[in-house]
N, C-alpha and C. Protein backbone atom coordinates (compact mmCIF):
# COMPACT_ATOMS: atom_id res chain seq x y z
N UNK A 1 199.18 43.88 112.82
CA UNK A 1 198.00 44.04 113.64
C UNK A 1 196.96 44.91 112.93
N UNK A 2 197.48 45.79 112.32
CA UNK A 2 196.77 47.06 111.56
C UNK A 2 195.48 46.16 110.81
N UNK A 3 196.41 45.42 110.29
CA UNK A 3 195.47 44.30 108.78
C UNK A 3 194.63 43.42 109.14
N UNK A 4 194.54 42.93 110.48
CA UNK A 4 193.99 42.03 111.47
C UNK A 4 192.48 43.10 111.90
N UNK A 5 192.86 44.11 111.95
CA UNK A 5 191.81 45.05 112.64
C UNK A 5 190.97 44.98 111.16
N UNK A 6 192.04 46.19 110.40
CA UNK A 6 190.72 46.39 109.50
C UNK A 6 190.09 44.94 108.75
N UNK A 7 190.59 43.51 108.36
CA UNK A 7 189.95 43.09 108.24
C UNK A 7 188.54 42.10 108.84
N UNK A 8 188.73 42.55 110.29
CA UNK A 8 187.60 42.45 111.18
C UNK A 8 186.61 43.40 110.58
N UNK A 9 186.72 44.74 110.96
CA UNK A 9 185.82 46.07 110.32
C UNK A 9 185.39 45.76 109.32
N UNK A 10 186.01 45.28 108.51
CA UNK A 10 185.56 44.95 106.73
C UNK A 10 184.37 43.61 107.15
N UNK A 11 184.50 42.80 107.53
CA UNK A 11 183.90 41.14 107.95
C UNK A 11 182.53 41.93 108.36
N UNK A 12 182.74 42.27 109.78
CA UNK A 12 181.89 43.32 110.35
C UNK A 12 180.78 43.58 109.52
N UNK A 13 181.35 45.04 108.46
CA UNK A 13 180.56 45.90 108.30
C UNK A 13 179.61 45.25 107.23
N UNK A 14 180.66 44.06 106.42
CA UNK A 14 179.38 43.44 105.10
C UNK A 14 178.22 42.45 105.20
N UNK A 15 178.67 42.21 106.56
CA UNK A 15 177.13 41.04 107.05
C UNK A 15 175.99 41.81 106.89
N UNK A 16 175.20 41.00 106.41
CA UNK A 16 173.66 41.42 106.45
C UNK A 16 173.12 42.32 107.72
N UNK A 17 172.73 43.20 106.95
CA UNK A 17 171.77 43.89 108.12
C UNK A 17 172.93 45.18 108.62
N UNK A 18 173.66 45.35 109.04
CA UNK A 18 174.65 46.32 109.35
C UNK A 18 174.55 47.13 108.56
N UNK A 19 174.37 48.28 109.20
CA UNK A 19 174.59 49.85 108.47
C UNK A 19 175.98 50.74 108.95
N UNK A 20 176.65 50.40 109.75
CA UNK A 20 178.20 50.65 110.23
C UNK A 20 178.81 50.25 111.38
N UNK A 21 180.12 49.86 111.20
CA UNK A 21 181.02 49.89 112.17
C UNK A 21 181.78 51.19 112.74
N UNK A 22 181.53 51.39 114.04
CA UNK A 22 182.30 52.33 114.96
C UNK A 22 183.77 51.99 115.68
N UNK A 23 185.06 51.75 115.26
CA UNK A 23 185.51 52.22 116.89
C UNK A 23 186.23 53.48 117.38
N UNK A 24 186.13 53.36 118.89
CA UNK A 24 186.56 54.74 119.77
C UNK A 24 187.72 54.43 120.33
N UNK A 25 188.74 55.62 120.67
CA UNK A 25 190.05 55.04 120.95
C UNK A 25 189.15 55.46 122.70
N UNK A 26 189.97 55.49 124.08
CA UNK A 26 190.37 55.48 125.33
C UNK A 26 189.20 56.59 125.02
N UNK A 27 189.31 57.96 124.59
CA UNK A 27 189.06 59.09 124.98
C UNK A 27 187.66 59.69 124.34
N UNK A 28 186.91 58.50 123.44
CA UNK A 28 185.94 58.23 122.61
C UNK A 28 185.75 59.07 121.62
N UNK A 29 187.52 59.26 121.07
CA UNK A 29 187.20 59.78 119.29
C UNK A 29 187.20 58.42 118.57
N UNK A 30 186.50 58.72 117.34
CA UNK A 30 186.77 57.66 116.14
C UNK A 30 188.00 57.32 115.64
N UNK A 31 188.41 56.11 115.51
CA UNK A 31 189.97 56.35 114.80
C UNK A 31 189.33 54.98 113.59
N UNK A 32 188.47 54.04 113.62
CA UNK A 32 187.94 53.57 112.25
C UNK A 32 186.13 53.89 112.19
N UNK A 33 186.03 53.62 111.15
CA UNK A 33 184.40 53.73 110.99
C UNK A 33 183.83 53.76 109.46
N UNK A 34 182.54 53.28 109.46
CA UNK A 34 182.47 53.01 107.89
C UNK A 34 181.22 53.84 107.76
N UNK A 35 180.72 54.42 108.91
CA UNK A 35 179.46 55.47 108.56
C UNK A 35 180.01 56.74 107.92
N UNK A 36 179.35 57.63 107.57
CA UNK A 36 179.79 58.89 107.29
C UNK A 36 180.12 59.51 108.23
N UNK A 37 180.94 60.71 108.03
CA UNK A 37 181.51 61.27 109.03
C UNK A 37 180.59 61.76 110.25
N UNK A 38 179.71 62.60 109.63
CA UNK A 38 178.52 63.28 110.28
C UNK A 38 177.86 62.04 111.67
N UNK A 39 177.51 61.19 111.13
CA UNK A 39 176.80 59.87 111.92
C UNK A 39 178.11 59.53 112.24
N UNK A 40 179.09 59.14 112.44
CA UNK A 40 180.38 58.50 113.44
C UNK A 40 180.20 59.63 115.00
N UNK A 41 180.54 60.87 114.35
CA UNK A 41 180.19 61.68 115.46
C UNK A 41 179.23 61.61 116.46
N UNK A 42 178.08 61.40 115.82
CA UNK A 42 177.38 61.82 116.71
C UNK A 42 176.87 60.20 117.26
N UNK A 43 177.23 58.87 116.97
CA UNK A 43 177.66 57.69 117.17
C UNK A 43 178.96 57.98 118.64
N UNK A 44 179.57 58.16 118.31
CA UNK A 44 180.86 58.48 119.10
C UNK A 44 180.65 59.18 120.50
N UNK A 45 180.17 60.66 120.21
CA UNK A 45 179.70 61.18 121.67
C UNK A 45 178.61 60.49 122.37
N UNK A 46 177.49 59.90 121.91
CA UNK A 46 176.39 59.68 122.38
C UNK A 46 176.62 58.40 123.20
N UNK A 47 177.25 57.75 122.50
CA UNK A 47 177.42 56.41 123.09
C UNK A 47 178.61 56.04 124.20
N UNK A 48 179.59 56.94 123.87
CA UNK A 48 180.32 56.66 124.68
C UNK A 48 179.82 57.47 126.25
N UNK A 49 179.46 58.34 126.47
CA UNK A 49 178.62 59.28 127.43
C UNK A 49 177.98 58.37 128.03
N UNK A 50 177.01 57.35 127.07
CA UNK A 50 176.09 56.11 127.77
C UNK A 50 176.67 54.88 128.26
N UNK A 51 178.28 54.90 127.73
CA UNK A 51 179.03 53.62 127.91
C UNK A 51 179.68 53.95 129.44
N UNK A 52 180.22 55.06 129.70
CA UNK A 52 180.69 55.74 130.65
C UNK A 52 179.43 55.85 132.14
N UNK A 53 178.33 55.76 131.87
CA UNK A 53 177.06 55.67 132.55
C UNK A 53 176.86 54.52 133.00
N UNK A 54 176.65 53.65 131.86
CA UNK A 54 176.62 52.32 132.33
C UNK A 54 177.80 51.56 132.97
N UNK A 55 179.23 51.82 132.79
CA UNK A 55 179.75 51.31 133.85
C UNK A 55 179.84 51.76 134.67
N UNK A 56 180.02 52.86 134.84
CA UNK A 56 179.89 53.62 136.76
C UNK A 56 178.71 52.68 137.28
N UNK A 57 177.24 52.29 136.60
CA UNK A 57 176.42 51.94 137.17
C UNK A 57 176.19 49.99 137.53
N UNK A 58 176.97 50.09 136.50
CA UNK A 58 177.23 47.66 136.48
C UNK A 58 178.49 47.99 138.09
N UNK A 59 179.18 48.97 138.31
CA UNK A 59 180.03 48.76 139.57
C UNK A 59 179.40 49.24 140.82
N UNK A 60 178.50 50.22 140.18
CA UNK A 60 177.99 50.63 141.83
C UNK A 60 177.01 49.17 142.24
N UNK A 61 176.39 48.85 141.32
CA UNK A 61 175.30 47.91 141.26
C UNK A 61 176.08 46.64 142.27
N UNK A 62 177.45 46.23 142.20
CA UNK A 62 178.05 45.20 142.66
C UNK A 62 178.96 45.52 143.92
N UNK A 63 178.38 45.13 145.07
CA UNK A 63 178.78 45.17 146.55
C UNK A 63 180.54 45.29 146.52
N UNK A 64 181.06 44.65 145.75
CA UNK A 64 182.66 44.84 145.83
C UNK A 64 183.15 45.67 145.01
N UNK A 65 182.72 46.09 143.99
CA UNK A 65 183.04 46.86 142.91
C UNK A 65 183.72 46.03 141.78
N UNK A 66 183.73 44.75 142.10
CA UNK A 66 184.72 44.04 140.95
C UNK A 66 184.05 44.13 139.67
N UNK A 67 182.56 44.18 139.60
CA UNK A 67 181.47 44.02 138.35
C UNK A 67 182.14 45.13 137.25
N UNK A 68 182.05 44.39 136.13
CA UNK A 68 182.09 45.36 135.01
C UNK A 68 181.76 44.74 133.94
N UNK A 69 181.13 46.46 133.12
CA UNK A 69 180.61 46.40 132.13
C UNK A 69 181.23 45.64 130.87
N UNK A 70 180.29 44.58 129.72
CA UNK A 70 181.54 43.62 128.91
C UNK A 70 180.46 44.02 127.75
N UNK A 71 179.61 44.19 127.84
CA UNK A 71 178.28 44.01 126.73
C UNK A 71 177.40 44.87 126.70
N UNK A 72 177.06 45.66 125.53
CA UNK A 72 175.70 46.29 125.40
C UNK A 72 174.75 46.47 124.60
N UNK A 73 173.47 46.51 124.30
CA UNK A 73 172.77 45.87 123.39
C UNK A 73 171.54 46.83 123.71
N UNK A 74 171.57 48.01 122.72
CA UNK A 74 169.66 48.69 122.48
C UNK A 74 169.45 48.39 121.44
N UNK A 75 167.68 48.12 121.44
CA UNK A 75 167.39 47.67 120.51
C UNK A 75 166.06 48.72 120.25
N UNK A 76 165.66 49.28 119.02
CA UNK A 76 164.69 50.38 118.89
C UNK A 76 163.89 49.07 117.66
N UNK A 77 163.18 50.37 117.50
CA UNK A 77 162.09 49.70 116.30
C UNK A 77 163.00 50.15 114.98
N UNK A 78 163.88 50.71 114.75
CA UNK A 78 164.33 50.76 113.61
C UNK A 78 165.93 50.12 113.54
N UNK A 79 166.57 50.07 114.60
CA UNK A 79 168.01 49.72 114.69
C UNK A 79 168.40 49.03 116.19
N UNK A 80 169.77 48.34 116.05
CA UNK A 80 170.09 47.71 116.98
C UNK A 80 171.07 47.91 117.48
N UNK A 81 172.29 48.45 118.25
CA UNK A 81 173.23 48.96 118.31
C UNK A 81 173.88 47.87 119.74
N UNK A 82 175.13 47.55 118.84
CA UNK A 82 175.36 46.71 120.27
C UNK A 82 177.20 47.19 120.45
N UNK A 83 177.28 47.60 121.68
CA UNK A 83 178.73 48.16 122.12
C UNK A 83 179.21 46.79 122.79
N UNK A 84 180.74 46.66 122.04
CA UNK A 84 181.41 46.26 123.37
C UNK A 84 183.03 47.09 123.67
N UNK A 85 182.59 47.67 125.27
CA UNK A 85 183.34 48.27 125.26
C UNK A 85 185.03 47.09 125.84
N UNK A 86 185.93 48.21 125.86
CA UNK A 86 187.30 47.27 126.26
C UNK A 86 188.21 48.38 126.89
N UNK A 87 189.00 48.26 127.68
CA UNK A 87 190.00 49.08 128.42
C UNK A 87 190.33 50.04 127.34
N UNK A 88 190.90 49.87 126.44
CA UNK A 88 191.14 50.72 125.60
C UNK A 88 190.42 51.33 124.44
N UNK A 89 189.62 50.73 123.78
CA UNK A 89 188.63 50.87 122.93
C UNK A 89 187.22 50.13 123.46
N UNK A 90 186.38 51.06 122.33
CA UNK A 90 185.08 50.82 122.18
C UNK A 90 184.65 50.20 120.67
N UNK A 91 183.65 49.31 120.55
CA UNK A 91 183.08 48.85 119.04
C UNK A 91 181.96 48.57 119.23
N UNK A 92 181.46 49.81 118.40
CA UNK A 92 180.02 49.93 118.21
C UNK A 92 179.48 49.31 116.88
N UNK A 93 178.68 48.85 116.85
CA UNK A 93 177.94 48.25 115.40
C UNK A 93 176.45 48.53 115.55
N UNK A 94 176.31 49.11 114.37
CA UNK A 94 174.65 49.62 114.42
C UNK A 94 174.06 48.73 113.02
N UNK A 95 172.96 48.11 113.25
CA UNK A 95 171.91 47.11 112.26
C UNK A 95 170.57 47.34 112.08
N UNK A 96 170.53 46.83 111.32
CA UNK A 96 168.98 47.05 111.16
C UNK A 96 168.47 45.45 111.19
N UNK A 97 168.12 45.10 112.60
CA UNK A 97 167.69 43.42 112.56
C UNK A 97 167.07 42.70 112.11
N UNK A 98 165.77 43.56 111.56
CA UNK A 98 164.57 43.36 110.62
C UNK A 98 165.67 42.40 108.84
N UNK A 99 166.66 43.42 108.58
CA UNK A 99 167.28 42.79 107.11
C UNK A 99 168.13 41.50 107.57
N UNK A 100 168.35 41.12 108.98
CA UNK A 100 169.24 40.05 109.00
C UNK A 100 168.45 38.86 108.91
N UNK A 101 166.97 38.80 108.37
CA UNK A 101 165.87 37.51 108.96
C UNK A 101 165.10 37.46 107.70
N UNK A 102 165.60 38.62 106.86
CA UNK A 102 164.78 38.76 105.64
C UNK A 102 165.28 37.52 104.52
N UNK A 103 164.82 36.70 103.82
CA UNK A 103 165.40 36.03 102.76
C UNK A 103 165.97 36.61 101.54
């Protein structure tokens, strides 16, 4: 399974346009990542804080509570960051979308 993962991360991180792969275990430390240490961190708290936000808010949003969060996607003028979170982990990937369109 180990080899299955990291060679996702590896696939991941060399496509065009990507500047790193994140993931977070349950408790939103890093256990892979291809940014530097410094940026995983602060990747790691920030997002998971916002991942934790946004689903409290996709369930309140839904009359039964069954709704939940599967997808997330900001997009700035310099980068694109799209989470998907999972019961147990999180995978964050941050791009720069502008290099994925470039020839």
């Amino acid at each position: 399974m180990a080899a299955s993962v990291a060679a996702t991360l590896n696939r991941l991180a060399t496509r065009k346009g990507v500047h790193g792969v994140v993931i977070l275990n349950r408790q939103g430390m890093a256990i892979r990542s291809t940014l530097p240490a410094d940026l995983t961190r602060q990747y790691a708290h920030l997002l998971n804080a916002l991942v934790v936000q946004a689903r409290n808010t996709v369930r309140d949003l839904d009359s039964d509570g069954q709704n939940e969060l599967t997808f997330m996607r900001i997009r700035t003028k310099k980068h694109e960051i799209m989470v998907a979170p999972n019961h147990d982990y999180l995978l964050i990937v941050v791009q720069n979308p502008q290099e994925q369109f470039q020839p």
